[in-house]
C-alpha atoms as a PDB file:
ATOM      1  CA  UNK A   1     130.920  99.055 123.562  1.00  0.00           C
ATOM      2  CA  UNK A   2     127.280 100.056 125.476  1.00  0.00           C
ATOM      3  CA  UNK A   3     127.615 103.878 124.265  1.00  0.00           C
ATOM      4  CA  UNK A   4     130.605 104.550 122.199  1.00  0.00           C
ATOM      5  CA  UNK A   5     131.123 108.431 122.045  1.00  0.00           C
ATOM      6  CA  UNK A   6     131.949 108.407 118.065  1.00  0.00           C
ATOM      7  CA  UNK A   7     130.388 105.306 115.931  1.00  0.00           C
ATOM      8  CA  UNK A   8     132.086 104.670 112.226  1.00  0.00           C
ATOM      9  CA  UNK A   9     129.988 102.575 110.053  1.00  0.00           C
ATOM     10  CA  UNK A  10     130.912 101.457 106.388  1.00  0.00           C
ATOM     11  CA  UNK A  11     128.117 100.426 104.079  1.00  0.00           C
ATOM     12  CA  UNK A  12     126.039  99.040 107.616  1.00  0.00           C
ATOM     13  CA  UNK A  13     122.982  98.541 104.971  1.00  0.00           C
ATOM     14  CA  UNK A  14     124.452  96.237 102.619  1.00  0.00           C
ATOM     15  CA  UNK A  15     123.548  93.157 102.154  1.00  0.00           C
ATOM     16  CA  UNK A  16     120.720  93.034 105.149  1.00  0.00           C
ATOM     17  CA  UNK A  17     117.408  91.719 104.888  1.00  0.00           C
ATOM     18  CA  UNK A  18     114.481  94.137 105.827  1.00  0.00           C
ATOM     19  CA  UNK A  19     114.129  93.598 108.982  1.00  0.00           C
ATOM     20  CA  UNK A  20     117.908  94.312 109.475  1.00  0.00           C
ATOM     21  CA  UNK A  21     117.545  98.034 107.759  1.00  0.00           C
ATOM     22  CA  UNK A  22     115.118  98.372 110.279  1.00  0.00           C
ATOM     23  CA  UNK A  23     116.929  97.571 113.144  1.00  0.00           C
ATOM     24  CA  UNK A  24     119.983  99.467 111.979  1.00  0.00           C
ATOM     25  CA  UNK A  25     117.878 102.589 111.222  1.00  0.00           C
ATOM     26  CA  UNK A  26     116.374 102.647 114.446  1.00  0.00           C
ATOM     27  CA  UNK A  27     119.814 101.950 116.596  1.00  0.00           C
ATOM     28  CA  UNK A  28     121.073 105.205 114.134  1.00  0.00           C
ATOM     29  CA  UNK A  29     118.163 107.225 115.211  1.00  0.00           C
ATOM     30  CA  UNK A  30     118.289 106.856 119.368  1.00  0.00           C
ATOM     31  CA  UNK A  31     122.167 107.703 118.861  1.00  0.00           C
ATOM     32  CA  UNK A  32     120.958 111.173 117.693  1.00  0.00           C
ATOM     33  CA  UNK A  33     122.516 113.790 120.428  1.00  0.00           C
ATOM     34  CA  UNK A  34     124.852 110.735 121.915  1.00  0.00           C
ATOM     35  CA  UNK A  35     128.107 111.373 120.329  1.00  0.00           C
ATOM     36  CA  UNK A  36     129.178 111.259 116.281  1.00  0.00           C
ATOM     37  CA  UNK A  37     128.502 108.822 114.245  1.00  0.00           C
ATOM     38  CA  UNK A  38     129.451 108.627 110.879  1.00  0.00           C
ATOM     39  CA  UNK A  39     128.103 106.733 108.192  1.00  0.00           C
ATOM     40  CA  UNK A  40     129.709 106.287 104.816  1.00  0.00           C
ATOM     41  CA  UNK A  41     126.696 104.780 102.682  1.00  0.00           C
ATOM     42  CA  UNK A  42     125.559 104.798  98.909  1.00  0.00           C
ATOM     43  CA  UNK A  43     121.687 105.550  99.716  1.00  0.00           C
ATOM     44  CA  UNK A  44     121.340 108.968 100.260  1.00  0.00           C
ATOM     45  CA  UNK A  45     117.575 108.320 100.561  1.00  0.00           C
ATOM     46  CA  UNK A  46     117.878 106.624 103.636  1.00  0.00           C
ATOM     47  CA  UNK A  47     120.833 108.540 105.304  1.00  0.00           C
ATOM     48  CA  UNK A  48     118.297 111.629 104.580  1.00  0.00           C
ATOM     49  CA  UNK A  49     115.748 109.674 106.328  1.00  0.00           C
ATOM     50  CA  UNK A  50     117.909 109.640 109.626  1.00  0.00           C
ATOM     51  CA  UNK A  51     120.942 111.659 110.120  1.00  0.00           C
ATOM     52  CA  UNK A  52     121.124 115.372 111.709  1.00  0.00           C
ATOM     53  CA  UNK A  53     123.197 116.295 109.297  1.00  0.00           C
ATOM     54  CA  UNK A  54     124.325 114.882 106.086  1.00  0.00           C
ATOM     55  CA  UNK A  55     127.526 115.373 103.558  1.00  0.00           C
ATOM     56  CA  UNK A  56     128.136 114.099 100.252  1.00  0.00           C
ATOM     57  CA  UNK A  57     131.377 113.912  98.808  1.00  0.00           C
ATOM     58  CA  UNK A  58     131.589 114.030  94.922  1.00  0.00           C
ATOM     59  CA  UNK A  59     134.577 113.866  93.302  1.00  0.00           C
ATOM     60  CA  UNK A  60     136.765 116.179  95.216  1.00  0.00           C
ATOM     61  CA  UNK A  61     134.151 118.858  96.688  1.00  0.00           C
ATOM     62  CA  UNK A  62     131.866 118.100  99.617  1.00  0.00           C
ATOM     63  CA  UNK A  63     128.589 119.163  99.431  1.00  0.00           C
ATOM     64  CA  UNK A  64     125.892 119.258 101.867  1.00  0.00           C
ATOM     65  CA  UNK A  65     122.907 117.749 101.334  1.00  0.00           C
ATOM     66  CA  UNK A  66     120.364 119.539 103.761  1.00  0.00           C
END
């Protein structure tokens, strides 16, 4: 799709090579102000590094994270 109005990723670091973070990260950052996207990820460091707005569920409460 050329500009999906909500974007649901799963993990879209794992298992890419540098280059491929890279690419991802910046595709994340344009989308900013284009519609929702959601990322479900295990680094918090780089979802910090990116998002608007950020959640983290642990356990059963969700927290925000700034």
């Amino acid at each position: 799709l050329p500009s999906p109005r909500v974007l649901l990723l799963d993990e879209p670091f794992a298992a890419l090579d540098v280059e491929g973070r890279l690419w991802i990260e910046q595709r994340l950052t344009a989308r900013r102000g284009l519609g929702a996207t959601l990322v479900a990820s295990h680094e918090p460091e780089t979802i910090m590094r990116i998002a608007h707005r950020a959640l983290r569920v642990a356990g059963a409460r969700v927290e925000a994270m700034a």
